[in-house]
N, C-alpha and C. Protein backbone atom coordinates (compact mmCIF):
# COMPACT_ATOMS: atom_id res chain seq x y z
N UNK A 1 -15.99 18.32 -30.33
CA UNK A 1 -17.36 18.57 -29.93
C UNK A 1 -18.17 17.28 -30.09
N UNK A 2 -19.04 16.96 -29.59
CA UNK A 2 -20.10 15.96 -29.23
C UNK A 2 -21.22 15.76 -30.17
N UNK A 3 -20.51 14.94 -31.28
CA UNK A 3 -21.69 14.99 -32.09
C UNK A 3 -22.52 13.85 -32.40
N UNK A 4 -23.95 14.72 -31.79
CA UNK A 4 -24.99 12.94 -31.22
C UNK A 4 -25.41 12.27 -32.57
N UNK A 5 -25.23 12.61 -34.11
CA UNK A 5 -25.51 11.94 -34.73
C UNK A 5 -24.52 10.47 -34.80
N UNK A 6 -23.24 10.73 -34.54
CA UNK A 6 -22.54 9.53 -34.29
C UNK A 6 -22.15 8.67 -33.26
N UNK A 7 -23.11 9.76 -32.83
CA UNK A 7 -22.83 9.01 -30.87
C UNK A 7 -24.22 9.19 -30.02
N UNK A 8 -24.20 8.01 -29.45
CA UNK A 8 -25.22 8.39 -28.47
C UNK A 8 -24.48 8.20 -26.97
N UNK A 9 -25.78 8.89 -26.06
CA UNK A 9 -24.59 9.35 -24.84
C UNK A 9 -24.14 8.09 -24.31
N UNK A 10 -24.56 6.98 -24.18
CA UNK A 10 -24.00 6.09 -23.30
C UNK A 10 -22.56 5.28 -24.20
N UNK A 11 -22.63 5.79 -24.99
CA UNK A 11 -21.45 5.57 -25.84
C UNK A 11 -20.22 5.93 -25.46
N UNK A 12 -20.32 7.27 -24.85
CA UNK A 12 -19.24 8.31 -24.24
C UNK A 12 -19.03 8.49 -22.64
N UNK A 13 -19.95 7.27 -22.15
CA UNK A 13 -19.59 7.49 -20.85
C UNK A 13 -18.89 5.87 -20.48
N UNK A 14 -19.62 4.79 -21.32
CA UNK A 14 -19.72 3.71 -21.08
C UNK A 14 -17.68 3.52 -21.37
N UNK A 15 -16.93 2.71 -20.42
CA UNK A 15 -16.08 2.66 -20.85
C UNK A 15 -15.33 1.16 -22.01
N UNK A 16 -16.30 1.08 -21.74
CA UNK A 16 -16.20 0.16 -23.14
C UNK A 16 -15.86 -0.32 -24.89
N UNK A 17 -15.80 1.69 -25.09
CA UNK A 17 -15.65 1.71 -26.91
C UNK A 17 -15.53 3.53 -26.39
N UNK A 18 -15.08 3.44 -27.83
CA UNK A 18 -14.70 4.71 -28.09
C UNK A 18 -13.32 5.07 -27.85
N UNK A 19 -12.62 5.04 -27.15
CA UNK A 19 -10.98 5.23 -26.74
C UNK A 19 -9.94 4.35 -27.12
N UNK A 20 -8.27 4.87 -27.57
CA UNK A 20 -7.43 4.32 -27.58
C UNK A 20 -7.21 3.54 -26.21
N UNK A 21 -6.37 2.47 -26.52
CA UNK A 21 -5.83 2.15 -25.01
C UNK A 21 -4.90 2.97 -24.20
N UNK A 22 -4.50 3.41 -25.24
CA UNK A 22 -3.21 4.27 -24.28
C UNK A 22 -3.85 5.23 -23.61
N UNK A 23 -5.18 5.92 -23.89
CA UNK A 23 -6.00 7.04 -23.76
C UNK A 23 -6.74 6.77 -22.46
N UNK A 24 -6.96 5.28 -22.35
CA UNK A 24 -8.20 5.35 -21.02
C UNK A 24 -9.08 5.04 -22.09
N UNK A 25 -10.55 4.64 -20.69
CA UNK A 25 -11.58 5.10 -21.10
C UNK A 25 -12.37 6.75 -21.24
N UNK A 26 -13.28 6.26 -22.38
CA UNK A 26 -13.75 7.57 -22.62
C UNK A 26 -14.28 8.29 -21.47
N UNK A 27 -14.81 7.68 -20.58
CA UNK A 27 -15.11 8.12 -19.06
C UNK A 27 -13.98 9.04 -18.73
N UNK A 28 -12.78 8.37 -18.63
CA UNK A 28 -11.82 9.21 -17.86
C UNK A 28 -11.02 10.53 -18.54
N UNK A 29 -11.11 10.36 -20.20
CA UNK A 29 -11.66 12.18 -20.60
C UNK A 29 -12.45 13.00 -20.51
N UNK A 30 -13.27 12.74 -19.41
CA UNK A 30 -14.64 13.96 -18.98
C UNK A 30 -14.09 14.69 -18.50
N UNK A 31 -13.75 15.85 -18.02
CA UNK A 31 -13.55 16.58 -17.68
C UNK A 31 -14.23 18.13 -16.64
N UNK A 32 -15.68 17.85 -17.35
CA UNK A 32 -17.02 18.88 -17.02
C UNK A 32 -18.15 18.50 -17.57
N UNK A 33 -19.15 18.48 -16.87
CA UNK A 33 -20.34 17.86 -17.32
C UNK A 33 -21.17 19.09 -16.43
N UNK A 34 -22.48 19.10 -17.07
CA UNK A 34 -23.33 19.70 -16.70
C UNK A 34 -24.52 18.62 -16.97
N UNK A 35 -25.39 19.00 -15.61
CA UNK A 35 -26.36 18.22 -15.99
C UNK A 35 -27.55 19.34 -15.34
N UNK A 36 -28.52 17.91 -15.25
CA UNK A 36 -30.33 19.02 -14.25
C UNK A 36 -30.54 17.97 -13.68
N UNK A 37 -30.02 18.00 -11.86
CA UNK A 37 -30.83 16.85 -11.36
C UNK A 37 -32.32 16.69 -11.20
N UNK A 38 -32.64 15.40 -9.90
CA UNK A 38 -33.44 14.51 -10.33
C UNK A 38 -34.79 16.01 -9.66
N UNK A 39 -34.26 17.09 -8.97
CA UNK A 39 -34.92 18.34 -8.85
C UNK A 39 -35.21 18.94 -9.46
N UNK A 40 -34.71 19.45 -10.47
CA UNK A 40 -34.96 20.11 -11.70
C UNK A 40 -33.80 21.36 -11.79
N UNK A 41 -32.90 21.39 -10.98
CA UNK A 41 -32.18 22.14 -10.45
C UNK A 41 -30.80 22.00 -11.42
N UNK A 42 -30.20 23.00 -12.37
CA UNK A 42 -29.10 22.91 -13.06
C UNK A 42 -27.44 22.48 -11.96
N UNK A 43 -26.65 21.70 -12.45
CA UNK A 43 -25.76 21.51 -12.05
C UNK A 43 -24.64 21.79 -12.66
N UNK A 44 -23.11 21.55 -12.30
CA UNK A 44 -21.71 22.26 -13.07
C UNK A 44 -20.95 21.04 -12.22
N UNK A 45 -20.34 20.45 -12.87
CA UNK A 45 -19.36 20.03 -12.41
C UNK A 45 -17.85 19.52 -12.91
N UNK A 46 -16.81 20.39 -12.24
CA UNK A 46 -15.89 19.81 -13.38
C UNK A 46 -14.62 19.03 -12.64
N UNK A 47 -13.58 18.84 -13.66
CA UNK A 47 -12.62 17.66 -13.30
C UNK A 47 -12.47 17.63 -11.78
N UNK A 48 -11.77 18.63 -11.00
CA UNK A 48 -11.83 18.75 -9.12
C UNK A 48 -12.89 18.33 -8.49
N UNK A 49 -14.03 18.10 -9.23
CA UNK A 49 -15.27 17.99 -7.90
C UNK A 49 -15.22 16.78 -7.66
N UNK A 50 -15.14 16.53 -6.20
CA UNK A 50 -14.94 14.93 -5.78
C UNK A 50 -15.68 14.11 -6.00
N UNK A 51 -16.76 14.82 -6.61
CA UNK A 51 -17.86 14.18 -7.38
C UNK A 51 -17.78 13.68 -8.72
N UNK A 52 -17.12 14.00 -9.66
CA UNK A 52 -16.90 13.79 -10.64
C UNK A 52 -16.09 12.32 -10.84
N UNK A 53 -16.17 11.36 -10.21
CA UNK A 53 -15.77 9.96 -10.17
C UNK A 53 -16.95 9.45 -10.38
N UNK A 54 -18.00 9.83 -9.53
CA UNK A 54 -19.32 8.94 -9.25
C UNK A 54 -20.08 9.58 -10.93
N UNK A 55 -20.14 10.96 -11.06
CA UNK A 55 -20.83 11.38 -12.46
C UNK A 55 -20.14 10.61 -13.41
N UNK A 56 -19.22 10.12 -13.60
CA UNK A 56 -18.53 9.57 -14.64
C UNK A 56 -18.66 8.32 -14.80
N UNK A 57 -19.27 7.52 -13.99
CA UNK A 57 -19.47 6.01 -14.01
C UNK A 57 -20.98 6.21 -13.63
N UNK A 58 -22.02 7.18 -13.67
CA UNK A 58 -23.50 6.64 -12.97
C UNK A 58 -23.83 7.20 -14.33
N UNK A 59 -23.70 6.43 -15.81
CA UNK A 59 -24.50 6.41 -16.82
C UNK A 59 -25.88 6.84 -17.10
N UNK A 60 -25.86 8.41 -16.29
CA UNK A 60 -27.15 9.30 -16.56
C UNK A 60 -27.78 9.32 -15.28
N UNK A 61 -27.32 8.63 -14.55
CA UNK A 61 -28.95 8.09 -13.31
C UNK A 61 -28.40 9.36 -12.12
N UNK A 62 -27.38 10.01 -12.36
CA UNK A 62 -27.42 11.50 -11.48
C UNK A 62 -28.21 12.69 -12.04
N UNK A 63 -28.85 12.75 -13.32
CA UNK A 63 -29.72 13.55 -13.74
C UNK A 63 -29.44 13.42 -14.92
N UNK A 64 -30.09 14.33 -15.62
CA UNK A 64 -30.34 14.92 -17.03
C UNK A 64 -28.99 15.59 -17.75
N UNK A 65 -28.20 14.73 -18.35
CA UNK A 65 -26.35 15.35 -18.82
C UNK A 65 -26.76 16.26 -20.30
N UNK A 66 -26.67 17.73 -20.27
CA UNK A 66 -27.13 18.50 -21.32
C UNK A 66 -25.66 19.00 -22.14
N UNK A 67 -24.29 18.71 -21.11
CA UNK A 67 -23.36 19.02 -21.89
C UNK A 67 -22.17 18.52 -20.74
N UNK A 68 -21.08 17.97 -22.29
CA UNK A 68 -19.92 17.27 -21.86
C UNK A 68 -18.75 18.10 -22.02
N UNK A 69 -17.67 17.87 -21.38
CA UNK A 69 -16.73 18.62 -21.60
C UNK A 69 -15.66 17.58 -21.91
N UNK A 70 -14.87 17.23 -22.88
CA UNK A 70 -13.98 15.99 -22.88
C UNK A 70 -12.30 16.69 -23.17
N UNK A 71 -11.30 16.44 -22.20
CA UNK A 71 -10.16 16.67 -22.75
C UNK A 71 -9.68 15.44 -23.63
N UNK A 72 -8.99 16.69 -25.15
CA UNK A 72 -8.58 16.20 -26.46
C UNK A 72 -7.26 15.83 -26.43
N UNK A 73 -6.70 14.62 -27.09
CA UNK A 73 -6.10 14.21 -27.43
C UNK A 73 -5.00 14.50 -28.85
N UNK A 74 -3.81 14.41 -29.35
CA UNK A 74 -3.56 14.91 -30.85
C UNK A 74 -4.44 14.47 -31.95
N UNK A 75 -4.30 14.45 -32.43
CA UNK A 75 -4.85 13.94 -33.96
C UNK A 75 -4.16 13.00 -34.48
N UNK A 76 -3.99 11.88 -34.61
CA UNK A 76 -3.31 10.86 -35.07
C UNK A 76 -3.01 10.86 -36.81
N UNK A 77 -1.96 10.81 -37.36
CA UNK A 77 -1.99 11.18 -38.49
C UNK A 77 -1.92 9.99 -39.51
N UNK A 78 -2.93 9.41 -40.31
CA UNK A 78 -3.52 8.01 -40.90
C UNK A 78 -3.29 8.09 -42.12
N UNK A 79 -2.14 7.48 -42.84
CA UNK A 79 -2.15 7.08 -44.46
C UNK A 79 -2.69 5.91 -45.07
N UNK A 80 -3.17 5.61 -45.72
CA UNK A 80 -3.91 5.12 -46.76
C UNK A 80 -2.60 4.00 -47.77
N UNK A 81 -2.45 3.14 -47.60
CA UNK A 81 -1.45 1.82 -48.55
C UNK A 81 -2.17 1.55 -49.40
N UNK A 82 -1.65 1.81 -50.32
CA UNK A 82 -2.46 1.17 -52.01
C UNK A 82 -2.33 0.04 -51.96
N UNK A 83 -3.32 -0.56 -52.80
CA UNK A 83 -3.70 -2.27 -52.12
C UNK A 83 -2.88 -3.06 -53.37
N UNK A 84 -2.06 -4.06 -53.12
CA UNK A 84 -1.29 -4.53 -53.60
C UNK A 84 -1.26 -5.51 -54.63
């Protein structure tokens, strides 16, 4: 889940940070986004919409993004080496 205290949105679209390499950019785990365009009009859009290339690289400027949908990855499992 999307939590804006450690993230802000351009963080999660920008493909620049946030992702493994092997993973892509964080862009290209979107999956569904909802936004309110520049109408005021609610939108849905998810991974199939041929649209969802352009929402994924136009860093907000297609409207108002109120919720992300990101496909997850495993959990990487991280031990700790006592320092020597």
């Amino acid at each position: 889940m999307f939590d804006p205290v450690h993230h802000k949105l351009n963080d999660t679209l920008i493909p620049r940070q946030g992702s493994a390499p092997e993973y892509g950019s964080m862009s290209s785990l979107v999956v569904a986004v909802k936004l309110v365009d520049g109408k005021g009009k609610k939108r849905c859009f998810g991974a199939d919409d041929p649209k969802m290339s352009a929402i994924r690289a136009c860093l907000g400027l297609c409207g108002i993004i109120y919720e992300i949908s990101f496909q997850v990855k495993p959990k990487r499992q991280v031990s700790r080496q006592p320092n020597a």
